[in-house]
Each structure stands twice: as C-alpha cells, then as structure tokens.
PDB file of N, CA and C in Angstrom:
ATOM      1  N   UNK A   1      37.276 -31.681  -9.931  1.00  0.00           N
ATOM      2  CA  UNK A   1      36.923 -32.190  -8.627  1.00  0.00           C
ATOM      3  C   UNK A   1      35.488 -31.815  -8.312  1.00  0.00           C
ATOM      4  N   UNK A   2      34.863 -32.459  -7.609  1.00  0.00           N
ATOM      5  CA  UNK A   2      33.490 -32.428  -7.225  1.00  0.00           C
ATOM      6  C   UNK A   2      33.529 -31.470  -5.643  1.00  0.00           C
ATOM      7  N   UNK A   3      32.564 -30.615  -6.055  1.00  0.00           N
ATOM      8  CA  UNK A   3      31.965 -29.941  -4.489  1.00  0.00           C
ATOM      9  C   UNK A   3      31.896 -30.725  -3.111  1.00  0.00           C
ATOM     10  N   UNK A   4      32.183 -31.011  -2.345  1.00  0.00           N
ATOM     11  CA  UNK A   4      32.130 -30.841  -1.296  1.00  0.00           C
ATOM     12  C   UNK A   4      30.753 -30.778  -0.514  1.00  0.00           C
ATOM     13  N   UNK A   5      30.211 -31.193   0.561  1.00  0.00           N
ATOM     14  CA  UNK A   5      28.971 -31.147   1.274  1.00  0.00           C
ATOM     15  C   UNK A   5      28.958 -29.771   1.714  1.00  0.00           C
ATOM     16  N   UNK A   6      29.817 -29.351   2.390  1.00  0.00           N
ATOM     17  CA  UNK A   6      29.997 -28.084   2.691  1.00  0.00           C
ATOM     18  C   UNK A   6      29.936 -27.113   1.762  1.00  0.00           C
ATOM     19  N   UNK A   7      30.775 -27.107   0.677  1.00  0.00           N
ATOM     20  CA  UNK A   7      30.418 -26.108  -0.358  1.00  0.00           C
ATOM     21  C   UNK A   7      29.030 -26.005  -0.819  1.00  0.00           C
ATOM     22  N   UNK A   8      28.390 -26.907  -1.167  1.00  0.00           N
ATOM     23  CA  UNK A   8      27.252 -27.254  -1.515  1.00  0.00           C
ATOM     24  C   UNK A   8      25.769 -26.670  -0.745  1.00  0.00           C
ATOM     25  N   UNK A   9      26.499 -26.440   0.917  1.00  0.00           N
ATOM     26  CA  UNK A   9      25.590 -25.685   1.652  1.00  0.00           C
ATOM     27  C   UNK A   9      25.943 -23.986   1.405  1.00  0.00           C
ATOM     28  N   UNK A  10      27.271 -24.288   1.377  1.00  0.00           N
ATOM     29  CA  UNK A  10      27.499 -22.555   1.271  1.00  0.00           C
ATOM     30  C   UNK A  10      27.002 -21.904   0.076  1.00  0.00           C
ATOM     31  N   UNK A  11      26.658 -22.595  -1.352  1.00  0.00           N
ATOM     32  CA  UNK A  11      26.068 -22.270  -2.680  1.00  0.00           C
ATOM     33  C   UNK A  11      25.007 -22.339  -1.925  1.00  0.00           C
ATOM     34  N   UNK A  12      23.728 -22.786  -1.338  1.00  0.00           N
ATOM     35  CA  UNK A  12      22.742 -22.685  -1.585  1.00  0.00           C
ATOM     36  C   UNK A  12      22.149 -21.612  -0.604  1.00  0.00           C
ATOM     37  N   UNK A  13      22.938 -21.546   0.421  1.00  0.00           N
ATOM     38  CA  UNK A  13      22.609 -20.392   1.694  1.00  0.00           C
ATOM     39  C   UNK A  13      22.787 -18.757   0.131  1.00  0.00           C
ATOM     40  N   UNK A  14      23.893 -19.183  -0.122  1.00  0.00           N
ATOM     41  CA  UNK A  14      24.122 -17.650  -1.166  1.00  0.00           C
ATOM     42  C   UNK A  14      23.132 -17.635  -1.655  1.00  0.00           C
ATOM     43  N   UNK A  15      22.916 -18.739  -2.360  1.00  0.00           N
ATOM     44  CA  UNK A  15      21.477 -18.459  -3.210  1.00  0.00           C
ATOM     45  C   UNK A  15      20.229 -17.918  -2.193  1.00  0.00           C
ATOM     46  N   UNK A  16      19.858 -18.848  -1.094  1.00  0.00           N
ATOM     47  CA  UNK A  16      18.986 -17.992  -0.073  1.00  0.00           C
ATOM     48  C   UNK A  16      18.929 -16.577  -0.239  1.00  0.00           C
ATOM     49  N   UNK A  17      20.014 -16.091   0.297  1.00  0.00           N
ATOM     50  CA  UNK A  17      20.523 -14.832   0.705  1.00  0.00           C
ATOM     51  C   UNK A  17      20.293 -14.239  -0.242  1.00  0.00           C
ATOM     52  N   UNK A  18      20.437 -14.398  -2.004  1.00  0.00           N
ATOM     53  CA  UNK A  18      20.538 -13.301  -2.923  1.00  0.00           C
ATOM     54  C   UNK A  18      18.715 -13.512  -3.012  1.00  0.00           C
ATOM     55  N   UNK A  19      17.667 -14.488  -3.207  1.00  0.00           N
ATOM     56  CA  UNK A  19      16.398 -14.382  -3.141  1.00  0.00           C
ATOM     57  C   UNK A  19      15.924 -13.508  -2.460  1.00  0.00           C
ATOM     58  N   UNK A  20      16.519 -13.517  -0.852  1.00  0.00           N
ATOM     59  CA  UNK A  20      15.511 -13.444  -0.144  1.00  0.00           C
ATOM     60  C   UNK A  20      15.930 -11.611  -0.007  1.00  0.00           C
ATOM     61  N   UNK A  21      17.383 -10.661  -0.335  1.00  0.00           N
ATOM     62  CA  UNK A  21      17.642  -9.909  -0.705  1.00  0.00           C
ATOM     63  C   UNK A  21      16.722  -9.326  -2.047  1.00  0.00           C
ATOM     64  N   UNK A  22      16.547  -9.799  -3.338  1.00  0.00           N
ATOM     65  CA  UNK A  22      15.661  -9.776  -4.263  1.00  0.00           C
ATOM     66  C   UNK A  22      14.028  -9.228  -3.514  1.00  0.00           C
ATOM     67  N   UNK A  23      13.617 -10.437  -2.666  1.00  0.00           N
ATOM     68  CA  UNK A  23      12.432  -9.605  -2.001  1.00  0.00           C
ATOM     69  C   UNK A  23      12.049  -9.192  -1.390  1.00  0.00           C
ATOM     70  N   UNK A  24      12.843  -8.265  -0.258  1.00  0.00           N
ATOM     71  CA  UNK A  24      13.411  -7.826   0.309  1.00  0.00           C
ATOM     72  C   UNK A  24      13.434  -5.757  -0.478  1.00  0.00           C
ATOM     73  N   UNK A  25      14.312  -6.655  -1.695  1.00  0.00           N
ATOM     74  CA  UNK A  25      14.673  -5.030  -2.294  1.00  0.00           C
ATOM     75  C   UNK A  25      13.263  -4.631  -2.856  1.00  0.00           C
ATOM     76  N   UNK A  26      12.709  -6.127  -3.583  1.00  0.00           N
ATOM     77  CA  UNK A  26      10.817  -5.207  -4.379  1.00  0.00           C
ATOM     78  C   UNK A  26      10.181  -4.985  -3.419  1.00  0.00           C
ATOM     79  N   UNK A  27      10.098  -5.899  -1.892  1.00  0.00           N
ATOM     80  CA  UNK A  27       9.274  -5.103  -0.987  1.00  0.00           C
ATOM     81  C   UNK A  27       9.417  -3.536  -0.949  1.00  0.00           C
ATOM     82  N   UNK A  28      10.704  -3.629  -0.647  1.00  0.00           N
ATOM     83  CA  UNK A  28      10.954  -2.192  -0.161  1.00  0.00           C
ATOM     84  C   UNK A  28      10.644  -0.949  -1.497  1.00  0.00           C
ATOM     85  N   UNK A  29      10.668  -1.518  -2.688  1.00  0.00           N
ATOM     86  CA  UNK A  29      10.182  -0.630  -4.173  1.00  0.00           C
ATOM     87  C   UNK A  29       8.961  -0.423  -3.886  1.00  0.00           C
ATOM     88  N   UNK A  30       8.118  -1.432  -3.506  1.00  0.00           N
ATOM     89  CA  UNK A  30       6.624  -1.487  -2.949  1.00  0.00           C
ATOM     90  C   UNK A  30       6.193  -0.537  -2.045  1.00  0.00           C
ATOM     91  N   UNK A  31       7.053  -0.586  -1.296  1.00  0.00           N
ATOM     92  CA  UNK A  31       6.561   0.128   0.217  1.00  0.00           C
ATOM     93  C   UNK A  31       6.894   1.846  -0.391  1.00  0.00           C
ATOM     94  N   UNK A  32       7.366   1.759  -0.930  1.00  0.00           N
ATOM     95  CA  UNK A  32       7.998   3.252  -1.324  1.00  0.00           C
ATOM     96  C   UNK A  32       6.968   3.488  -2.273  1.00  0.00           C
ATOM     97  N   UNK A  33       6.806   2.856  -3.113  1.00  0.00           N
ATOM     98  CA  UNK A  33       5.328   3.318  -3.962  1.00  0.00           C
ATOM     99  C   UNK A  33       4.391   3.818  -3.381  1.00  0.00           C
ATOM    100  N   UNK A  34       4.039   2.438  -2.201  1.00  0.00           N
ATOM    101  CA  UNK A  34       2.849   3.130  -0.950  1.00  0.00           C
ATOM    102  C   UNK A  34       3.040   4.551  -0.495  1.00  0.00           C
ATOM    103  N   UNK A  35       4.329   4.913  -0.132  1.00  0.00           N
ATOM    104  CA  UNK A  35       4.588   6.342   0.791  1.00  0.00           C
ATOM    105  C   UNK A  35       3.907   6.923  -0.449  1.00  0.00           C
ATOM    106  N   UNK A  36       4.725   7.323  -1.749  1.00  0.00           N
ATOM    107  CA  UNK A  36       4.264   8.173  -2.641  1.00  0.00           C
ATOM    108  C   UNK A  36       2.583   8.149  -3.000  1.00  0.00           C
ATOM    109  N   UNK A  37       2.412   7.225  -3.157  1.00  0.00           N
ATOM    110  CA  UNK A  37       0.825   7.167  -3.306  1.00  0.00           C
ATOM    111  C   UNK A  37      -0.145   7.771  -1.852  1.00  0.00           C
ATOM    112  N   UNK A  38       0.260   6.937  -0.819  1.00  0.00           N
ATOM    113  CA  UNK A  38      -0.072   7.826   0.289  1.00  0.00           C
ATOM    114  C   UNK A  38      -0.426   9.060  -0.197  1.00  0.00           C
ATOM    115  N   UNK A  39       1.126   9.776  -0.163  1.00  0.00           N
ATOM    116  CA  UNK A  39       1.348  11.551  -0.357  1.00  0.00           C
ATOM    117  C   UNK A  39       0.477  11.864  -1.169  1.00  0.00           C
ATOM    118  N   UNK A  40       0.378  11.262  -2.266  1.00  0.00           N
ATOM    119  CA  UNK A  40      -0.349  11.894  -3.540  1.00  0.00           C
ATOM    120  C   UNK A  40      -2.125  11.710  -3.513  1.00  0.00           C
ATOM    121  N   UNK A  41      -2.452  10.874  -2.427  1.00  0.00           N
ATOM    122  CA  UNK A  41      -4.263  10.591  -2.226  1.00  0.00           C
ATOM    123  C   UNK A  41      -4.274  10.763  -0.643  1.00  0.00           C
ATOM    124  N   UNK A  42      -3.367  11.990  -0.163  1.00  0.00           N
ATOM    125  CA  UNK A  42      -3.707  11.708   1.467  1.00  0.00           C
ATOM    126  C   UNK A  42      -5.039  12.183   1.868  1.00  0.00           C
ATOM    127  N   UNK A  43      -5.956  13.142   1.441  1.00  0.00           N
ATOM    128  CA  UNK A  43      -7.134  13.439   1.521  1.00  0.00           C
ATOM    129  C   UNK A  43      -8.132  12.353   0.978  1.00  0.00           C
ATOM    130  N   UNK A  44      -7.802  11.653   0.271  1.00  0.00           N
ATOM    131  CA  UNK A  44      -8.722  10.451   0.141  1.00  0.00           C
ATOM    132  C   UNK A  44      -8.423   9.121   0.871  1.00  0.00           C
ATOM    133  N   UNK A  45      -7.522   9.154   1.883  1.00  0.00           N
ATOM    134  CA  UNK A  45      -7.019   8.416   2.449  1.00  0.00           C
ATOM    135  C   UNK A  45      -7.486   8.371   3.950  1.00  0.00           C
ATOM    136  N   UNK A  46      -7.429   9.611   4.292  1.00  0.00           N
ATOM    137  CA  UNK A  46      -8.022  10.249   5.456  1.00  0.00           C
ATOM    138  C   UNK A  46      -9.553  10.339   5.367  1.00  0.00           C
ATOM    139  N   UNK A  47     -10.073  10.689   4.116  1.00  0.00           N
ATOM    140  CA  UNK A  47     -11.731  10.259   4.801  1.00  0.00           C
ATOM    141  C   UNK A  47     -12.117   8.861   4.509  1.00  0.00           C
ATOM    142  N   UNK A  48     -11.376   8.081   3.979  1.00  0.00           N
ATOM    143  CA  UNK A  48     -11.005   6.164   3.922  1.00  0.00           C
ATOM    144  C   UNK A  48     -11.419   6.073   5.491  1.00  0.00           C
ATOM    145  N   UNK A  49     -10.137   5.912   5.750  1.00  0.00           N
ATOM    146  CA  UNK A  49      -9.989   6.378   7.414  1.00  0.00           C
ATOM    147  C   UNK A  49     -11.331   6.427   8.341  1.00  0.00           C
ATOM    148  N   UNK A  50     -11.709   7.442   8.230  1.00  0.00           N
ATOM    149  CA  UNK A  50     -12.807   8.452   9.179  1.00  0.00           C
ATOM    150  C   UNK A  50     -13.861   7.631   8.791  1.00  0.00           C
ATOM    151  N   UNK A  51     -14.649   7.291   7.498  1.00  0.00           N
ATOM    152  CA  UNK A  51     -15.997   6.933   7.516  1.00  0.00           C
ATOM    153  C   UNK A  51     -15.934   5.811   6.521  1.00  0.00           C
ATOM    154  N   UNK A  52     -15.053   4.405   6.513  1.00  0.00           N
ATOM    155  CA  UNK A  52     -15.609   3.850   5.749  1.00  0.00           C
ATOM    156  C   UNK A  52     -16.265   2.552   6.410  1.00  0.00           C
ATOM    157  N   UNK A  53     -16.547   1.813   5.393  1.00  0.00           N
ATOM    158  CA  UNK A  53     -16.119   1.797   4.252  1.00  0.00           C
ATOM    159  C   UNK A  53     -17.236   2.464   3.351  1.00  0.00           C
ATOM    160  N   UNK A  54     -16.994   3.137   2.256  1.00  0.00           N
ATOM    161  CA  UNK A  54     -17.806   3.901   1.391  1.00  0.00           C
ATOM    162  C   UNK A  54     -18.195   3.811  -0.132  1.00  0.00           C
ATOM    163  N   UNK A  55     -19.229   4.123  -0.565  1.00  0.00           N
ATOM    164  CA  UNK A  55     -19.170   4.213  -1.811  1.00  0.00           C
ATOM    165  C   UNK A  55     -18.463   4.798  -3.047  1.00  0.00           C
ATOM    166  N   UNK A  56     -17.845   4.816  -4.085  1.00  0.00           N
ATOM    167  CA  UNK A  56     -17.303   5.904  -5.128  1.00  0.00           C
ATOM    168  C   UNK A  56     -18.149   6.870  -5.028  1.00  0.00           C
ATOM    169  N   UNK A  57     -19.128   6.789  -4.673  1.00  0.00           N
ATOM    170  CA  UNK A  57     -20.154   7.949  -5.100  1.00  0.00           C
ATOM    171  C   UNK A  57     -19.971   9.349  -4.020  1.00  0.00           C
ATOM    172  N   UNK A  58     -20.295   8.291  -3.239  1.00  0.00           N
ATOM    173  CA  UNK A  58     -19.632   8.897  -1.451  1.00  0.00           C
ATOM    174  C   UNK A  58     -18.617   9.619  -1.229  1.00  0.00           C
ATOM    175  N   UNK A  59     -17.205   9.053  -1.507  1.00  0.00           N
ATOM    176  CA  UNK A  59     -16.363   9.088  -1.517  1.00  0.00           C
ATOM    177  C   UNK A  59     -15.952  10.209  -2.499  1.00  0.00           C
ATOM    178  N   UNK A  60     -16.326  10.428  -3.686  1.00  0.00           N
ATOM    179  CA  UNK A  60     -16.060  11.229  -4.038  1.00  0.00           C
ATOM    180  C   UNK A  60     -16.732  12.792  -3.741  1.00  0.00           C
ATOM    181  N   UNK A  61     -18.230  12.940  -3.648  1.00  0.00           N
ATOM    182  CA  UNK A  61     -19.093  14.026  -3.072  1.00  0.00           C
ATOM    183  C   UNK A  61     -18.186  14.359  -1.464  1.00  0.00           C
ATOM    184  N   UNK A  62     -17.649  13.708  -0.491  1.00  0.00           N
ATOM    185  CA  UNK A  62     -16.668  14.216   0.208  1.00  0.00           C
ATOM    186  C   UNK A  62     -15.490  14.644   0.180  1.00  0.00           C
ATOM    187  N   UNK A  63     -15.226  14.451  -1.318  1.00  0.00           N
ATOM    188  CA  UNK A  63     -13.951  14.600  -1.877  1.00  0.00           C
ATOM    189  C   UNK A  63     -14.052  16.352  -2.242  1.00  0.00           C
ATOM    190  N   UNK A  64     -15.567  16.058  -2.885  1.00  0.00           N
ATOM    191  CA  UNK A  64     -15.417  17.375  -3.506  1.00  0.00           C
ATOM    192  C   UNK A  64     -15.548  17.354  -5.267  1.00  0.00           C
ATOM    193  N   UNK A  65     -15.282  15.758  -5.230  1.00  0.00           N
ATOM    194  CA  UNK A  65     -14.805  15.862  -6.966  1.00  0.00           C
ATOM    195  C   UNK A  65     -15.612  14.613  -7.456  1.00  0.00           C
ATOM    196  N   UNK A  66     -15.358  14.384  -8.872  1.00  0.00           N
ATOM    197  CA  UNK A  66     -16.508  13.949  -9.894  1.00  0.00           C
ATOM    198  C   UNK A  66     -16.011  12.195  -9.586  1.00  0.00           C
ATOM    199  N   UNK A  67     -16.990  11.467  -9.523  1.00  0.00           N
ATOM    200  CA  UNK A  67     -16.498   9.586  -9.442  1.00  0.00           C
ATOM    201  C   UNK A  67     -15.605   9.754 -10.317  1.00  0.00           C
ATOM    202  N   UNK A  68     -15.995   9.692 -11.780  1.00  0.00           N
ATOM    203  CA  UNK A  68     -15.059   9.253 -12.672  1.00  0.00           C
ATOM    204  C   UNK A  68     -13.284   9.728 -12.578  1.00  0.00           C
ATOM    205  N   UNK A  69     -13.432  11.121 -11.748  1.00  0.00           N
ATOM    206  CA  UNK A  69     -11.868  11.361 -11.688  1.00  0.00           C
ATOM    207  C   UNK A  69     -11.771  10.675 -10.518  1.00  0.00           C
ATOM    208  N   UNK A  70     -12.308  10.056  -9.561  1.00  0.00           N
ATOM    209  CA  UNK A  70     -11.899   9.608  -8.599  1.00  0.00           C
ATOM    210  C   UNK A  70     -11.329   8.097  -8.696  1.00  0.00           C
ATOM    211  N   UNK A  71     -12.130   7.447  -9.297  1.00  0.00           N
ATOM    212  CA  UNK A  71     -11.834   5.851 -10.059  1.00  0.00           C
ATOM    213  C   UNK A  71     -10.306   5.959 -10.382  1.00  0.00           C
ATOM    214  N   UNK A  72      -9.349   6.473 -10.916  1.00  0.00           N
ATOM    215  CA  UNK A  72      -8.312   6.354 -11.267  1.00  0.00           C
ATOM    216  C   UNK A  72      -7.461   6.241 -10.128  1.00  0.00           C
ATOM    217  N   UNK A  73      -7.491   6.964  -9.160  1.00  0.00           N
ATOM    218  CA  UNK A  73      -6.982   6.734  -8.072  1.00  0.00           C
ATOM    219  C   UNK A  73      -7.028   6.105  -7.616  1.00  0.00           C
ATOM    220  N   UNK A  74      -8.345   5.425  -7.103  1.00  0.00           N
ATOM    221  CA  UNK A  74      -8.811   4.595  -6.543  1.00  0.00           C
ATOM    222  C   UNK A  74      -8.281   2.958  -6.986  1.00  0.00           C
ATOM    223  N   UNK A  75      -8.190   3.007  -8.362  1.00  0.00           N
ATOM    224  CA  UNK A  75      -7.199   1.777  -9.289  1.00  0.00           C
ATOM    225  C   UNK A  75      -5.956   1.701  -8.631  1.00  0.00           C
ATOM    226  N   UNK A  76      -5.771   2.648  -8.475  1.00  0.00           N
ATOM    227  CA  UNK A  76      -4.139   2.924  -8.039  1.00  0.00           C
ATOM    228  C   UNK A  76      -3.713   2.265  -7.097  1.00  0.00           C
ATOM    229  N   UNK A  77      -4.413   3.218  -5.664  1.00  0.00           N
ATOM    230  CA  UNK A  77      -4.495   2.655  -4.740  1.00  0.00           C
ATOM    231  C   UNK A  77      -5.089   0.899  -4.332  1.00  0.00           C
ATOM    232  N   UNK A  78      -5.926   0.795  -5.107  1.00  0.00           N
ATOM    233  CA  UNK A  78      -6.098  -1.243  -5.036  1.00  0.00           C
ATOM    234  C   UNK A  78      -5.072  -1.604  -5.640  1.00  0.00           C
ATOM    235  N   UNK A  79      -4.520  -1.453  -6.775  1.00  0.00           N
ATOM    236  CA  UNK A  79      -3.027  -1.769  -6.916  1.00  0.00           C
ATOM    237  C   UNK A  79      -1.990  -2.283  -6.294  1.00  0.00           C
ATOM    238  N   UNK A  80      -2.054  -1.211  -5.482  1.00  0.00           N
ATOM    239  CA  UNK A  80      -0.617  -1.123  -4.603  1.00  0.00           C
ATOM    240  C   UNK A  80      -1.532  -1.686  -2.921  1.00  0.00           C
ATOM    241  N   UNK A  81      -2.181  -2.184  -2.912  1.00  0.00           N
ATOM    242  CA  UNK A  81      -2.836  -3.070  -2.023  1.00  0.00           C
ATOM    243  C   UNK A  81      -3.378  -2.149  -0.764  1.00  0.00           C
ATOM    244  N   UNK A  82      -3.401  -0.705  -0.747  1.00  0.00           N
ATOM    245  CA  UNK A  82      -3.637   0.199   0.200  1.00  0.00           C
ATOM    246  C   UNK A  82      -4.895   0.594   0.591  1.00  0.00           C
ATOM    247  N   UNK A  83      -6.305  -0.050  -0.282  1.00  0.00           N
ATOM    248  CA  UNK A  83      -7.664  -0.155  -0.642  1.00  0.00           C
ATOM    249  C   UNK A  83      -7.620  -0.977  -0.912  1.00  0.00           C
ATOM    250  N   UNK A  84      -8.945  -1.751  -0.300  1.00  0.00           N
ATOM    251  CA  UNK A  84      -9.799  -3.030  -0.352  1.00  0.00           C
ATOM    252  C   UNK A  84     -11.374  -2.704  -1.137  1.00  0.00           C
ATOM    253  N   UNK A  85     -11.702  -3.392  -2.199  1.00  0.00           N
ATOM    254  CA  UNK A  85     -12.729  -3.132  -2.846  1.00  0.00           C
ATOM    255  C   UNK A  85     -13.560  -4.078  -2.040  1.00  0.00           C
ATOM    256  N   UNK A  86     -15.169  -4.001  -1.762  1.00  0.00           N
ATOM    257  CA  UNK A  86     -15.695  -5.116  -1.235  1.00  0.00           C
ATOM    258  C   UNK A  86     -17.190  -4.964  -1.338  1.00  0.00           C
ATOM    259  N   UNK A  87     -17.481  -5.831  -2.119  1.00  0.00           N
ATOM    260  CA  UNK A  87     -18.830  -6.013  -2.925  1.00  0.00           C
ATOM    261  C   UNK A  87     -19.858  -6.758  -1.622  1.00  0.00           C
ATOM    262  N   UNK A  88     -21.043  -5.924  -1.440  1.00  0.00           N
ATOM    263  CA  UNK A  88     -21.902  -5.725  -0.810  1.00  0.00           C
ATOM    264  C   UNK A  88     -23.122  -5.982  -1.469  1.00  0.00           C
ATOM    265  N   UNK A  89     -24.033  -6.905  -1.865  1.00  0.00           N
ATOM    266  CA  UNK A  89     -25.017  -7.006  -2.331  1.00  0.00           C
ATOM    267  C   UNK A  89     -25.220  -6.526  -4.120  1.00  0.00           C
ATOM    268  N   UNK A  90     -25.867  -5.133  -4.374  1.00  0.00           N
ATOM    269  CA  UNK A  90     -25.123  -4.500  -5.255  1.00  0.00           C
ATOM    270  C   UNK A  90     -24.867  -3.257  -5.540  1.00  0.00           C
ATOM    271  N   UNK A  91     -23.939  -3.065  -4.083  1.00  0.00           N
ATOM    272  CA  UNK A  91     -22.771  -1.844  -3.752  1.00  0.00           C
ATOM    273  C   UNK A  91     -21.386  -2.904  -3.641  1.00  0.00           C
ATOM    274  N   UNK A  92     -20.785  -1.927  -4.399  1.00  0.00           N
ATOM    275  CA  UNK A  92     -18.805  -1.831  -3.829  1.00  0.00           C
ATOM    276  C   UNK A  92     -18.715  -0.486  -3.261  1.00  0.00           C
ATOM    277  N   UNK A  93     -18.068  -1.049  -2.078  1.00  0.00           N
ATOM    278  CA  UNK A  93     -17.770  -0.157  -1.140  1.00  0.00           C
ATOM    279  C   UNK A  93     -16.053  -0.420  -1.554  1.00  0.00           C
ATOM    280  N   UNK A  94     -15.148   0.665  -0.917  1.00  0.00           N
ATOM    281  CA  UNK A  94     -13.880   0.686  -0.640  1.00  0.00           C
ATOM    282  C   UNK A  94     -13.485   1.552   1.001  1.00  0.00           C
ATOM    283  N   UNK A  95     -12.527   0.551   1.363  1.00  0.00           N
ATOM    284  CA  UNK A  95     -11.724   1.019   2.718  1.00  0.00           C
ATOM    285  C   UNK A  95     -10.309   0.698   2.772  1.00  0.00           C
ATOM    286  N   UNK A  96     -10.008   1.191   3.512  1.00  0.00           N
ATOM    287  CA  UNK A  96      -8.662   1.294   3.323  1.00  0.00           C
ATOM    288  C   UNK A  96      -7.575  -0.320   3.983  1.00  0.00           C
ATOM    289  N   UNK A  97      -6.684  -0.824   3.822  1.00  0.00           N
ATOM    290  CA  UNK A  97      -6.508  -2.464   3.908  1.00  0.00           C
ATOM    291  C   UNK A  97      -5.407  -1.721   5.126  1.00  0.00           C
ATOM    292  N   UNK A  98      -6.282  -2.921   5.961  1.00  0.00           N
ATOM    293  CA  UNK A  98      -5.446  -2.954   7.203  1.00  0.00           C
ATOM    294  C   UNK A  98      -3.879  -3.677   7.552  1.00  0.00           C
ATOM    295  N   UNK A  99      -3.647  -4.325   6.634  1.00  0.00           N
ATOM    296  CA  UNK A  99      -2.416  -4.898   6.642  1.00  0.00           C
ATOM    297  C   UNK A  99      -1.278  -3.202   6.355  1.00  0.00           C
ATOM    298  N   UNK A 100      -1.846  -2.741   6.206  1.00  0.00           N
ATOM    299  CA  UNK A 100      -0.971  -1.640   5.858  1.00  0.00           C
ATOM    300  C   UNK A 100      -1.252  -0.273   6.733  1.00  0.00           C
ATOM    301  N   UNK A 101      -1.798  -0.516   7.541  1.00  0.00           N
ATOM    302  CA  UNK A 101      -2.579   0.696   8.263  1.00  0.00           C
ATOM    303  C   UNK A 101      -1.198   1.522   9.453  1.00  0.00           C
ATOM    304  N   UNK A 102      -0.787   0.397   9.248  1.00  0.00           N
ATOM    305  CA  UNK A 102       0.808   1.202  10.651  1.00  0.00           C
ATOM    306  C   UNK A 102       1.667   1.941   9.628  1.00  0.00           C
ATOM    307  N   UNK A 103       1.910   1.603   8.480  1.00  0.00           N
ATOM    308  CA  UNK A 103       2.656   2.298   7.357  1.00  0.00           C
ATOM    309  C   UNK A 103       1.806   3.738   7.013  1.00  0.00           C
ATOM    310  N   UNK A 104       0.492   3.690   6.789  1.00  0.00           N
ATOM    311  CA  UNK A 104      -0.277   4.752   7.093  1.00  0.00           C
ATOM    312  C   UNK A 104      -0.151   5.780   7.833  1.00  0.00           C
ATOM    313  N   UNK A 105       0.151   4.975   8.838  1.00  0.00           N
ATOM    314  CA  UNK A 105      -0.046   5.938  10.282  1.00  0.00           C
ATOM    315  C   UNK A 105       0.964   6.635  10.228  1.00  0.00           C
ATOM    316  N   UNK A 106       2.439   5.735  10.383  1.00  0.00           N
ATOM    317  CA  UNK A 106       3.744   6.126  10.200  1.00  0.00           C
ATOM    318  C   UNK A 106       4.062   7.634   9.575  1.00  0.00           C
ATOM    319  N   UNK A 107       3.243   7.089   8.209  1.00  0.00           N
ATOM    320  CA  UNK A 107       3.387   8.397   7.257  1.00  0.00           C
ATOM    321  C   UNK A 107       2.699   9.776   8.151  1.00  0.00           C
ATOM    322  N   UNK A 108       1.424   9.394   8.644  1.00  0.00           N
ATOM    323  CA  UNK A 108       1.093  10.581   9.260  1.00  0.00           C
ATOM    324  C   UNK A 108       1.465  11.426  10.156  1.00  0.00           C
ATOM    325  N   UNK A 109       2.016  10.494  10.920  1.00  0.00           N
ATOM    326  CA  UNK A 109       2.634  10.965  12.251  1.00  0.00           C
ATOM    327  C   UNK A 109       4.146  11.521  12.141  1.00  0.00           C
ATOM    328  N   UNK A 110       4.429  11.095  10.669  1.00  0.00           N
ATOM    329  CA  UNK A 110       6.064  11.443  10.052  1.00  0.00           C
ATOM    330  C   UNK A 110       5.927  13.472   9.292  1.00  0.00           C
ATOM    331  N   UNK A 111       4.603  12.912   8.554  1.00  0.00           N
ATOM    332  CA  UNK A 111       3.798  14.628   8.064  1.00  0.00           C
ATOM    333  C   UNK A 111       3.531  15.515   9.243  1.00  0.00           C
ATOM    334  N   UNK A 112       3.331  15.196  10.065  1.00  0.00           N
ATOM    335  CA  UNK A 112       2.514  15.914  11.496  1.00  0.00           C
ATOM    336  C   UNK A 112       3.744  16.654  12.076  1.00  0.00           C
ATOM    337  N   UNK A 113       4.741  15.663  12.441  1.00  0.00           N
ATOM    338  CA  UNK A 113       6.139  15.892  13.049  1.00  0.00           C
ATOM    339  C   UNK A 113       6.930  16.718  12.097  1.00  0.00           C
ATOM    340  N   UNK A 114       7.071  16.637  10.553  1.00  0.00           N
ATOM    341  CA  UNK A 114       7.393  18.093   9.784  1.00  0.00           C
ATOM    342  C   UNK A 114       7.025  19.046   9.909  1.00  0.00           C
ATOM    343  N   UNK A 115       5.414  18.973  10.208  1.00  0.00           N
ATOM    344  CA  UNK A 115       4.713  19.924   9.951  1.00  0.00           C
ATOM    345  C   UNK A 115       4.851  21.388  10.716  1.00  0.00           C
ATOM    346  N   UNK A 116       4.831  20.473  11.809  1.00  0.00           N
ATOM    347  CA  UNK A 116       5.000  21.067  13.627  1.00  0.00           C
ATOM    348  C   UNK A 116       6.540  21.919  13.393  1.00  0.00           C
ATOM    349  N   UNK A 117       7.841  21.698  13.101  1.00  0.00           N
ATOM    350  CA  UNK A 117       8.816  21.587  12.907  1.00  0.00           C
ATOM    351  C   UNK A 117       9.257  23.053  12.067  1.00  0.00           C
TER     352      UNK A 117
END
C-alpha cells in the first residue's frame, strides 16, 4: 500500500526534527569547544577585549610571550570563530568576533561568580 498524505508529512517533519537536532547537537559541540578554548586563552582573550584590535606582535609583548608561540593559539581561536583576523593595509590585526561576545561574557561572569564563591 502506498503512504498516505499524512504519513508523508509525518516522515518529513521526522526528518526535520532529526536535522535540525543534528545541528543543534554540533552547535552545541561547538559552543563547548568555545567555553574550553575560552578557559584555555582567557588572558589573551581579555587583552582582545581591552585594546583591540591588535597586532601578533602586540599582542603577544602584552602577553608576555614570543609571536611564534602565540600564532598557535591564535589559529585556534580563528578556528573556532572567537577571533577575527583583519588585514589593514600591510598589518593583520586580530579582535575578538562579536557574534560571540555574550558567550564570552557569560563565561566571565560564570568565572567571577565561582570565584567569589
């Protein structure tokens, strides 16, 4: 026997539902990467923050530490979309991407509230 109009909606809503579950679940793999990465560059995150947008060069002499160890991170973080690279004549500067800046915050204000605690 052949499907039905109705069945036919109810297969494809499932299908909806298991997609939109699918991205949904990698967002959320995503977003969890972000926290950890956060955690793991929050001092380079925080002078992101405070004075950019900045040079590697910059960025790292406030860091404290050498460009080249800083570049790896910095990969990282453009990666996971949490830094914006942005070519300036001929400087790249990096700052931190505002689409993500409340997840940022979140985290901080989530560290602050342990901290206190």
């Amino acid at each position: 026997m052949g499907q039905t109009q109705h069945d036919k909606q109810s297969d494809s809503r499932a299908l909806g539902d298991a997609s939109r579950n699918q991205y949904f679940s990698q967002n959320y793999l995503k977003n969890q990467k972000r926290v950890a990465a956060i955690r793991s560059h929050r001092d380079l995150i925080e002078v992101l923050q405070s004075e950019q947008p900045l040079a590697a060069k910059d960025l790292a002499e406030a860091l404290g530490t050498s460009k080249n160890s800083l570049l790896p991170w910095l990969r990282r973080l453009l990666g996971l979309d949490l830094v914006k690279k942005i070519k300036f004549e001929q400087h790249v500067l990096y700052c931190t991407n505002g689409t993500y800046q409340t997840l940022i915050d979140t985290f901080f204000q989530d560290e602050s509230r342990r901290s206190s605690n």
